[in-house]
PDB file of N, CA and C in Angstrom:
ATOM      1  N   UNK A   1      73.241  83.775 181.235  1.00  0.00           N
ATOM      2  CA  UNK A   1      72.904  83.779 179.830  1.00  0.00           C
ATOM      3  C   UNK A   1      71.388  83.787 179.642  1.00  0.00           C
ATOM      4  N   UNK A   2      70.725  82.842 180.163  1.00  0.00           N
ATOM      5  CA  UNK A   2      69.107  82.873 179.890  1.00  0.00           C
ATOM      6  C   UNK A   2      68.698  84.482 181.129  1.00  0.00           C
ATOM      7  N   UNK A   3      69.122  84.865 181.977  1.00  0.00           N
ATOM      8  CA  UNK A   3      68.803  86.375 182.064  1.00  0.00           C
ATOM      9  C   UNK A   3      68.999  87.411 180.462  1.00  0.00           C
ATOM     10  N   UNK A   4      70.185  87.079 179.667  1.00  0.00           N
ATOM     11  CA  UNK A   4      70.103  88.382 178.653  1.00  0.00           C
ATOM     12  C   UNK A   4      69.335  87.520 177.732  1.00  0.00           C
ATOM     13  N   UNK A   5      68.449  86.549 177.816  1.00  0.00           N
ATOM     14  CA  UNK A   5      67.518  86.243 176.442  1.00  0.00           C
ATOM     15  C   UNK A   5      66.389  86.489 177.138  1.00  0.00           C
ATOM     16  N   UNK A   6      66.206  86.491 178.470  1.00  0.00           N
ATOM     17  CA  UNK A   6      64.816  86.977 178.730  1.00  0.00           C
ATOM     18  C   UNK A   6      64.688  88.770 179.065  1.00  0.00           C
ATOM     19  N   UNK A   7      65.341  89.362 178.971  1.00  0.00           N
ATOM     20  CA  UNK A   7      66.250  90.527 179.111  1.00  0.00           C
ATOM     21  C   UNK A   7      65.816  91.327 177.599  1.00  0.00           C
ATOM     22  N   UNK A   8      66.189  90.795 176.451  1.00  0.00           N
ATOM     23  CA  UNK A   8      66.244  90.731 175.385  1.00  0.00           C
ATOM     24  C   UNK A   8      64.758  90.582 174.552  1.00  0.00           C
ATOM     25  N   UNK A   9      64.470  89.463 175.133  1.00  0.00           N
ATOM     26  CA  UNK A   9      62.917  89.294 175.116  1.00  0.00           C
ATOM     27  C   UNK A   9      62.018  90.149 175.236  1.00  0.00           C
ATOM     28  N   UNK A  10      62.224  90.779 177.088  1.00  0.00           N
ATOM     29  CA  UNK A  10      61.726  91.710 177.344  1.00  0.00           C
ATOM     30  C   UNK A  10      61.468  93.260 176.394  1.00  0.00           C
ATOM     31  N   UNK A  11      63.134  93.322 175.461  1.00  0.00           N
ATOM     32  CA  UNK A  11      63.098  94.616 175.332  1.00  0.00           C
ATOM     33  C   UNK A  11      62.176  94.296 174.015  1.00  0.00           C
ATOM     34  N   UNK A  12      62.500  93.083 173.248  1.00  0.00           N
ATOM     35  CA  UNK A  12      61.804  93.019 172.077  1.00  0.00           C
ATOM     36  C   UNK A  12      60.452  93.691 171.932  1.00  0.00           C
ATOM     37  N   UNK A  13      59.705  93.415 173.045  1.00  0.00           N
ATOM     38  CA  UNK A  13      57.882  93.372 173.578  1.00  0.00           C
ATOM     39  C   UNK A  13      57.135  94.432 173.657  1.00  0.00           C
ATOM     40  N   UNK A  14      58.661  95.531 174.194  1.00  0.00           N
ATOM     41  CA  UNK A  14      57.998  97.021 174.336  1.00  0.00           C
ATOM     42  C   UNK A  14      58.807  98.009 174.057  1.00  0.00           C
ATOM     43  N   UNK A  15      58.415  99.067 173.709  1.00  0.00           N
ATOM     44  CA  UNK A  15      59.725 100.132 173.376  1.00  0.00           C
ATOM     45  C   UNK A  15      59.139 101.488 174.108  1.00  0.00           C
ATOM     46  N   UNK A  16      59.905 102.214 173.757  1.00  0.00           N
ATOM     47  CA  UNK A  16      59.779 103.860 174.506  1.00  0.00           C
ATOM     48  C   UNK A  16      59.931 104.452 173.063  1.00  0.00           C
ATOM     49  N   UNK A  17      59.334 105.873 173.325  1.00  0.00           N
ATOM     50  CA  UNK A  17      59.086 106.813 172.315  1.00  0.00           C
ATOM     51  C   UNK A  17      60.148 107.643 172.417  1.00  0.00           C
ATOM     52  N   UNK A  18      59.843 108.780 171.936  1.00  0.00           N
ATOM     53  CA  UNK A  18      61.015 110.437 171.869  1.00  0.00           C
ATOM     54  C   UNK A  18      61.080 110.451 173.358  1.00  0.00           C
ATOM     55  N   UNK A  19      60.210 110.650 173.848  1.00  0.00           N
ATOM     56  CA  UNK A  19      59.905 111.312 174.910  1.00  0.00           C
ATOM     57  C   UNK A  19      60.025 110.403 176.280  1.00  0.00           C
ATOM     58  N   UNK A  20      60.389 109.026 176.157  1.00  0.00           N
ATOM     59  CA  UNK A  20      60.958 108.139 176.800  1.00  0.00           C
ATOM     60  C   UNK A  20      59.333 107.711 177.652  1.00  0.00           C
ATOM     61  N   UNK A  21      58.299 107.657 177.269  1.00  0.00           N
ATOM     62  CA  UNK A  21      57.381 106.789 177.561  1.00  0.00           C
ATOM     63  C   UNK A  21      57.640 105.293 177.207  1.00  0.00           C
ATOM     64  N   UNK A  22      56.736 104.439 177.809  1.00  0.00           N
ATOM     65  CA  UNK A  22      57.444 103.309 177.570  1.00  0.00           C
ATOM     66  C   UNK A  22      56.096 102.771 177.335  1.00  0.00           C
ATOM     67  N   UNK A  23      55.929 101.927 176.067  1.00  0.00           N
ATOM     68  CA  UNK A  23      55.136 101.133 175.592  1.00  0.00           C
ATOM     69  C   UNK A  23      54.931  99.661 175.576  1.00  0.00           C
ATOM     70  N   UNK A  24      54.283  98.816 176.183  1.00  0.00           N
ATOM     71  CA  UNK A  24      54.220  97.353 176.339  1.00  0.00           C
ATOM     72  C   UNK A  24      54.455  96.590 174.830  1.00  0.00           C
ATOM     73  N   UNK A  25      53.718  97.202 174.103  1.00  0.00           N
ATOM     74  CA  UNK A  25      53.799  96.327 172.098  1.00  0.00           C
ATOM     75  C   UNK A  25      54.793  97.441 171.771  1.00  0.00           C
ATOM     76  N   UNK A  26      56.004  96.796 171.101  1.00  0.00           N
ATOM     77  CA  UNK A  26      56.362  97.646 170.687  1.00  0.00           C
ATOM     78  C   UNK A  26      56.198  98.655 169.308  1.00  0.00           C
ATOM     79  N   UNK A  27      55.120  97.683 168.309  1.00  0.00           N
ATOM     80  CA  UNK A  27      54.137  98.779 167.277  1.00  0.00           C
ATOM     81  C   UNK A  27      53.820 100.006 167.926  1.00  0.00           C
ATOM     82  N   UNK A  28      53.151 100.100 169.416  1.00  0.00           N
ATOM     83  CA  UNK A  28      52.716 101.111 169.786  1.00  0.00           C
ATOM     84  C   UNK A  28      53.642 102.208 170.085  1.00  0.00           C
ATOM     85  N   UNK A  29      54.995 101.583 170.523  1.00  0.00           N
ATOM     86  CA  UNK A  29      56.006 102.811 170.797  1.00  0.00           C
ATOM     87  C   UNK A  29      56.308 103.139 169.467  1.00  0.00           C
ATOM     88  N   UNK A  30      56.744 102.163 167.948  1.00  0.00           N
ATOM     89  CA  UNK A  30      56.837 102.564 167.085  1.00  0.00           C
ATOM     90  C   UNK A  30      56.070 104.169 166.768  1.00  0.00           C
ATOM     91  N   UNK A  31      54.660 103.325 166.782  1.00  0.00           N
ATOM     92  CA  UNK A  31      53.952 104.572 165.925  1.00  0.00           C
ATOM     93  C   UNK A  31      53.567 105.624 167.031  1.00  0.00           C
ATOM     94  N   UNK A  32      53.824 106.136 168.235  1.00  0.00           N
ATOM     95  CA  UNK A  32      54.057 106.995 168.868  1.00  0.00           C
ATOM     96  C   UNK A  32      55.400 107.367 168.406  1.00  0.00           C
ATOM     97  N   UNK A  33      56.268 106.848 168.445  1.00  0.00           N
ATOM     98  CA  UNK A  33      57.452 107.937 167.720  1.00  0.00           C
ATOM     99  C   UNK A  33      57.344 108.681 166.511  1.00  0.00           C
ATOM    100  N   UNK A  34      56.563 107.539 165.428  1.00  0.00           N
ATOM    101  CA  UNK A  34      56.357 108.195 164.220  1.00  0.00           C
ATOM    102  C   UNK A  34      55.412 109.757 164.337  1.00  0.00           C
ATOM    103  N   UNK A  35      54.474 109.429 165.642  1.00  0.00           N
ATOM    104  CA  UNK A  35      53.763 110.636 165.540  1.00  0.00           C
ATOM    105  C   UNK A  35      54.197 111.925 165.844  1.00  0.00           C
ATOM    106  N   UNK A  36      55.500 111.116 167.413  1.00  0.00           N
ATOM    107  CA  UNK A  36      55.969 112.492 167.668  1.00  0.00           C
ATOM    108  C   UNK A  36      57.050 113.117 166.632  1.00  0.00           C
ATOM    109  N   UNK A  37      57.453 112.238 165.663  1.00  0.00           N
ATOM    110  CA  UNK A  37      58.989 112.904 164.705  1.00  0.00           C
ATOM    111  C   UNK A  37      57.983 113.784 163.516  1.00  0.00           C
ATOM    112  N   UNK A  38      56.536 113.691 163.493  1.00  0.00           N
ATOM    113  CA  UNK A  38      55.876 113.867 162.685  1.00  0.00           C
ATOM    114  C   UNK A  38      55.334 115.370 163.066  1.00  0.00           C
ATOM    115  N   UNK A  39      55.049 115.175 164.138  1.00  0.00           N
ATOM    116  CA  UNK A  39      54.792 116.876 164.806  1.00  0.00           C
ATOM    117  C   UNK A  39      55.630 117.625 164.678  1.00  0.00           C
ATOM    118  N   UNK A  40      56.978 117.006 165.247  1.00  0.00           N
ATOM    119  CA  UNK A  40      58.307 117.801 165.080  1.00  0.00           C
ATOM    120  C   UNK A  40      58.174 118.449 163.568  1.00  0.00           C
ATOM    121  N   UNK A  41      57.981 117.554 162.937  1.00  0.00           N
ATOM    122  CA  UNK A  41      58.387 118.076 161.342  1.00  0.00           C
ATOM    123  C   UNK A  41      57.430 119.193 160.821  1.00  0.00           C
ATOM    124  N   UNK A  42      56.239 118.837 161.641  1.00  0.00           N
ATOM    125  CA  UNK A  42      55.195 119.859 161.202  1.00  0.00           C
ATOM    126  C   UNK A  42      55.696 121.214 161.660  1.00  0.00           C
ATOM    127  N   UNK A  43      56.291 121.094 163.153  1.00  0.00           N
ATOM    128  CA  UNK A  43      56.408 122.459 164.165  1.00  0.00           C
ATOM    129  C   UNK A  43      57.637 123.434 163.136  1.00  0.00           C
ATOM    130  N   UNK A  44      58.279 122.409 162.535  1.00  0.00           N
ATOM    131  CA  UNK A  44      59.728 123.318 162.080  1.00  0.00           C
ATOM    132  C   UNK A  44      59.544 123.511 160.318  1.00  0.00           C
ATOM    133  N   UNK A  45      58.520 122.944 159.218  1.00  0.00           N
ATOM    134  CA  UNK A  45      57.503 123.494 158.588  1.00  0.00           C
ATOM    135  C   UNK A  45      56.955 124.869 158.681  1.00  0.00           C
ATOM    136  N   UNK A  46      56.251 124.887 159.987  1.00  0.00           N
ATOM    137  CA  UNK A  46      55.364 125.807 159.874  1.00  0.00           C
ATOM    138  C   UNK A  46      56.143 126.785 160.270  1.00  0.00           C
ATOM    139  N   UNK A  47      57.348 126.813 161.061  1.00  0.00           N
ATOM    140  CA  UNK A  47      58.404 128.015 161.492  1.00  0.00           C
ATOM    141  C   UNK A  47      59.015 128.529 160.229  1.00  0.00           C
ATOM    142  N   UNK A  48      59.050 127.280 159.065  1.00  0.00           N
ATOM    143  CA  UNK A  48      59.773 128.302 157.888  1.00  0.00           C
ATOM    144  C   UNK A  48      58.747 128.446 156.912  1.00  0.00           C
ATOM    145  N   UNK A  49      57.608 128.205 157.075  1.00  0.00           N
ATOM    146  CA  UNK A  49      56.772 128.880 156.327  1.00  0.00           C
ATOM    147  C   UNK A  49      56.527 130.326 156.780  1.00  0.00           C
ATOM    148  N   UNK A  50      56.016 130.343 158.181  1.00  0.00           N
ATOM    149  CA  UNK A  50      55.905 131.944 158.418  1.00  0.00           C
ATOM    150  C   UNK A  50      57.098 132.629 157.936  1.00  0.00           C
ATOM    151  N   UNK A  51      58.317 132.157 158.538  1.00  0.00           N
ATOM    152  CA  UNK A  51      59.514 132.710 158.340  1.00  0.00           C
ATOM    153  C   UNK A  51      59.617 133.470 156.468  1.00  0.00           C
ATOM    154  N   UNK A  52      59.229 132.477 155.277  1.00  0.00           N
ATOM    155  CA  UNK A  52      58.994 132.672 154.219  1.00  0.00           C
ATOM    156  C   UNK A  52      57.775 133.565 154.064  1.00  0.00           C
ATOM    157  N   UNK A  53      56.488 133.531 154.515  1.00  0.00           N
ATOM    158  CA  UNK A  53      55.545 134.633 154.290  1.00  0.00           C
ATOM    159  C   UNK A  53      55.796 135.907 154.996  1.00  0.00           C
ATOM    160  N   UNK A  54      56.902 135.676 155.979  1.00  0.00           N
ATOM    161  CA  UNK A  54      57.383 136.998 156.440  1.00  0.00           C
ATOM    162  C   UNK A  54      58.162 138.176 155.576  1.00  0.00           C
ATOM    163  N   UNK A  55      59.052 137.475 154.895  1.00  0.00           N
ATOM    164  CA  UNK A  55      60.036 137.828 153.943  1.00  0.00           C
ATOM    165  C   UNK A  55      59.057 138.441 152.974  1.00  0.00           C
ATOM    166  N   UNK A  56      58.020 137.573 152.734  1.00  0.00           N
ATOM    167  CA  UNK A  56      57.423 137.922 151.313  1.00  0.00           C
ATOM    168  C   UNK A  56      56.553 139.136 151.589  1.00  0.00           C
ATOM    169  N   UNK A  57      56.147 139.095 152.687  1.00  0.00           N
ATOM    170  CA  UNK A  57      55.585 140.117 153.245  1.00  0.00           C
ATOM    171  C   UNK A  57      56.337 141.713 152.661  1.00  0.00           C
ATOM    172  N   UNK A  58      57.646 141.867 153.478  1.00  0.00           N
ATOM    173  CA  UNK A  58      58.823 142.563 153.659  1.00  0.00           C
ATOM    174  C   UNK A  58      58.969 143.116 152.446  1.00  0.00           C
ATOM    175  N   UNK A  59      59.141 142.114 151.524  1.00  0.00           N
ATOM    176  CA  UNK A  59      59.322 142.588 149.914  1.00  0.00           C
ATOM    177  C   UNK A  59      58.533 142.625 148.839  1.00  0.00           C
ATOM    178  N   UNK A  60      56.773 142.680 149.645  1.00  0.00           N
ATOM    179  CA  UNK A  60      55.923 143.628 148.996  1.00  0.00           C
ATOM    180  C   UNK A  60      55.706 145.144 149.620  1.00  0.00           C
ATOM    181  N   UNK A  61      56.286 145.398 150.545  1.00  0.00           N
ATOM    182  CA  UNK A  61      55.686 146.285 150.877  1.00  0.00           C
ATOM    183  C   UNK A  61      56.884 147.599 150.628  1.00  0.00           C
ATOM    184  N   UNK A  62      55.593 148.812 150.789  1.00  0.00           N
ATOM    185  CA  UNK A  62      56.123 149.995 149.274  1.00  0.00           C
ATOM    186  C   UNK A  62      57.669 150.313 150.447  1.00  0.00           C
ATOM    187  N   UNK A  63      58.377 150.779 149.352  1.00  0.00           N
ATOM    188  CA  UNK A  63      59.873 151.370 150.006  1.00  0.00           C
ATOM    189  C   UNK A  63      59.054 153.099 150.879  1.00  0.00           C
ATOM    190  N   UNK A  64      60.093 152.923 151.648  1.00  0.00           N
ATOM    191  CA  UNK A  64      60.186 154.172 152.185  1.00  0.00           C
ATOM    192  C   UNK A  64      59.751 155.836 151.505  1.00  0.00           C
ATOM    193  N   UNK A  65      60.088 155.613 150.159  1.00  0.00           N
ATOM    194  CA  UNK A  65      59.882 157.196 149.114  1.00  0.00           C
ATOM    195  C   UNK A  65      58.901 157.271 148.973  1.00  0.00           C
ATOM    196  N   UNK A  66      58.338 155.499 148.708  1.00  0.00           N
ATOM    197  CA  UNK A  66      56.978 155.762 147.782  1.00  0.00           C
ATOM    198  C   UNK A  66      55.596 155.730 148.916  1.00  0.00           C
ATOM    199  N   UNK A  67      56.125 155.355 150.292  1.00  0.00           N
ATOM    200  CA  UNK A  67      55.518 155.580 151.464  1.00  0.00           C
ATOM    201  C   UNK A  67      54.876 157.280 151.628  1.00  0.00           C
ATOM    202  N   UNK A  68      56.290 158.239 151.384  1.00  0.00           N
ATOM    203  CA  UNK A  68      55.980 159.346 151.774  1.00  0.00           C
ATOM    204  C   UNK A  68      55.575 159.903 150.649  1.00  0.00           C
ATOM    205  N   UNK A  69      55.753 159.931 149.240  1.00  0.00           N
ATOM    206  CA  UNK A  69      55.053 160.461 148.675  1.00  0.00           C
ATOM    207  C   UNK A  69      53.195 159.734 148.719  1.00  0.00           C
ATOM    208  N   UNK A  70      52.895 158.733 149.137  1.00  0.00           N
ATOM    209  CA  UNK A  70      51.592 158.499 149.170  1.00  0.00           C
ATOM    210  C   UNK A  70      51.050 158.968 150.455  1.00  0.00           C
ATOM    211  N   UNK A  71      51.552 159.352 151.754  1.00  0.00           N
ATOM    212  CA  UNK A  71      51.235 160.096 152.640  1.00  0.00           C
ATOM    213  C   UNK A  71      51.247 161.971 152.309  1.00  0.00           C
ATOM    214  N   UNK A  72      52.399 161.744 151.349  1.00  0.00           N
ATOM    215  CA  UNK A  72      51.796 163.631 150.887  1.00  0.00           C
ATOM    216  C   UNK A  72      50.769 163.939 150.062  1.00  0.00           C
ATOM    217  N   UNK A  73      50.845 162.859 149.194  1.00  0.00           N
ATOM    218  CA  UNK A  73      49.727 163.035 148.295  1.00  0.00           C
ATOM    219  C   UNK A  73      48.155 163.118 149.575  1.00  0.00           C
ATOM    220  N   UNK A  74      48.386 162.372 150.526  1.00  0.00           N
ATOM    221  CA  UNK A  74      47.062 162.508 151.399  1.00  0.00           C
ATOM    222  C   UNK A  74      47.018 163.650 152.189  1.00  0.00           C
ATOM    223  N   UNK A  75      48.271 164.162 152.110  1.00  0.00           N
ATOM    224  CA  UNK A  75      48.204 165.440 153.478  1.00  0.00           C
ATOM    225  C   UNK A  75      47.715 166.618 152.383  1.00  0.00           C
ATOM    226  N   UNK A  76      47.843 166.532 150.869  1.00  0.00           N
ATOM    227  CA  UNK A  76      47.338 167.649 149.751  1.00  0.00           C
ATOM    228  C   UNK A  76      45.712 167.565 149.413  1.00  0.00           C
ATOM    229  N   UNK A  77      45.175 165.849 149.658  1.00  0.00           N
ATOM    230  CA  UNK A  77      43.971 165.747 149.795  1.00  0.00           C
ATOM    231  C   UNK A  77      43.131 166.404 150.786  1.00  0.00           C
ATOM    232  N   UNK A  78      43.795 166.124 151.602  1.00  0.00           N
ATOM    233  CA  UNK A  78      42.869 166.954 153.003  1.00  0.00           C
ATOM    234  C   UNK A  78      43.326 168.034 153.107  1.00  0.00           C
ATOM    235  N   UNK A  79      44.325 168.521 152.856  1.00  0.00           N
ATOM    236  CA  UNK A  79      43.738 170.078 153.007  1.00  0.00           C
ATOM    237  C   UNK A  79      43.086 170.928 151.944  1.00  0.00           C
ATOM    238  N   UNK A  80      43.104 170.476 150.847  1.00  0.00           N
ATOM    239  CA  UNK A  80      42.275 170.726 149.456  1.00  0.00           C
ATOM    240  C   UNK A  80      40.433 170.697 150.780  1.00  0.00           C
ATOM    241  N   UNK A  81      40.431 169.437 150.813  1.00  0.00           N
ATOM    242  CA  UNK A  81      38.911 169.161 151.537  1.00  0.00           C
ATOM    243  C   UNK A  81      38.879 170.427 152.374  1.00  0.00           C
ATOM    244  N   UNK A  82      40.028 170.979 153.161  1.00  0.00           N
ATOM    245  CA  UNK A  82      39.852 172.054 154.419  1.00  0.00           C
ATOM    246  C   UNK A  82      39.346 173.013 153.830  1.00  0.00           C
ATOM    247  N   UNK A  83      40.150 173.447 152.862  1.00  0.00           N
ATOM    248  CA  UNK A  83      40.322 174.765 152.149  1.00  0.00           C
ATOM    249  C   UNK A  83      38.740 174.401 151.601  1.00  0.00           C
ATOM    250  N   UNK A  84      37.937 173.218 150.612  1.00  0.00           N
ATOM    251  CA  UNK A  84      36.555 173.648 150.332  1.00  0.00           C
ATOM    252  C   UNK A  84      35.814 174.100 151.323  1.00  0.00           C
ATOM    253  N   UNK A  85      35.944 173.286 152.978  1.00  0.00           N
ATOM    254  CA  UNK A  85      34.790 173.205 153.695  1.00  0.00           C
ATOM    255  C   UNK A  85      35.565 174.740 154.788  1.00  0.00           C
ATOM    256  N   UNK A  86      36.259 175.542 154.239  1.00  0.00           N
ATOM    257  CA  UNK A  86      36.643 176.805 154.767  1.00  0.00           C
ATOM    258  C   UNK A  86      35.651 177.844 153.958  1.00  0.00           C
ATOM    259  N   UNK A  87      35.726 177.390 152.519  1.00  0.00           N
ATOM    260  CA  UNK A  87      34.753 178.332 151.860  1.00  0.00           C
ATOM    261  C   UNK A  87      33.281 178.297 152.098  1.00  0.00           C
ATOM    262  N   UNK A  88      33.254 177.304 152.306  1.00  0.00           N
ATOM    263  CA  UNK A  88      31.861 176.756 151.953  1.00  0.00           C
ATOM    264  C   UNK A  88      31.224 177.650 153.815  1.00  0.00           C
ATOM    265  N   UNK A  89      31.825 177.700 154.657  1.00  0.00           N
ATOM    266  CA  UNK A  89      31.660 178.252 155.740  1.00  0.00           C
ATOM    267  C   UNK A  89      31.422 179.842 156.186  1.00  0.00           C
TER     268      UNK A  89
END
């Protein structure tokens, strides 16, 4: 019996984190966990933020028609330019 109160004792004193480090105070394993559940939260945040500026990305950008008509409109620019610098030659 006085083994599981000093047992007990023991565990009171120190704790382990996420990551199973083991801390003598157990404040310190506390707030090492808090830091690591805190990163976590940041890491999977920032995965659905890109994930969201990706999308938003996606659904600014011009559809397919209005792609090729702004690439014809450029292929009529330059050769307009050919055709001056043909005369001009």
């Amino acid at each position: 019996m006085l083994w599981a109160v000093l047992f007990k004792i023991k565990i009171m004193r120190g704790g382990y984190d996420l990551y199973g480090n083991y801390y003598p105070n157990a404040n310190d394993a506390l707030n090492a966990e808090l830091a690591q559940c805190n990163e976590i939260d940041n890491r999977l945040n920032r995965e659905k933020m890109d994930e969201l500026e990706r999308k938003l990305h996606e659904q600014q950008r011009p559809s397919n028609e209005e792609e090729i008509h702004w690439l014809w409109e450029k292929i009529n620019q330059l050769e307009e330019r050919i055709s001056i610098l043909e005369r001009r030659s």
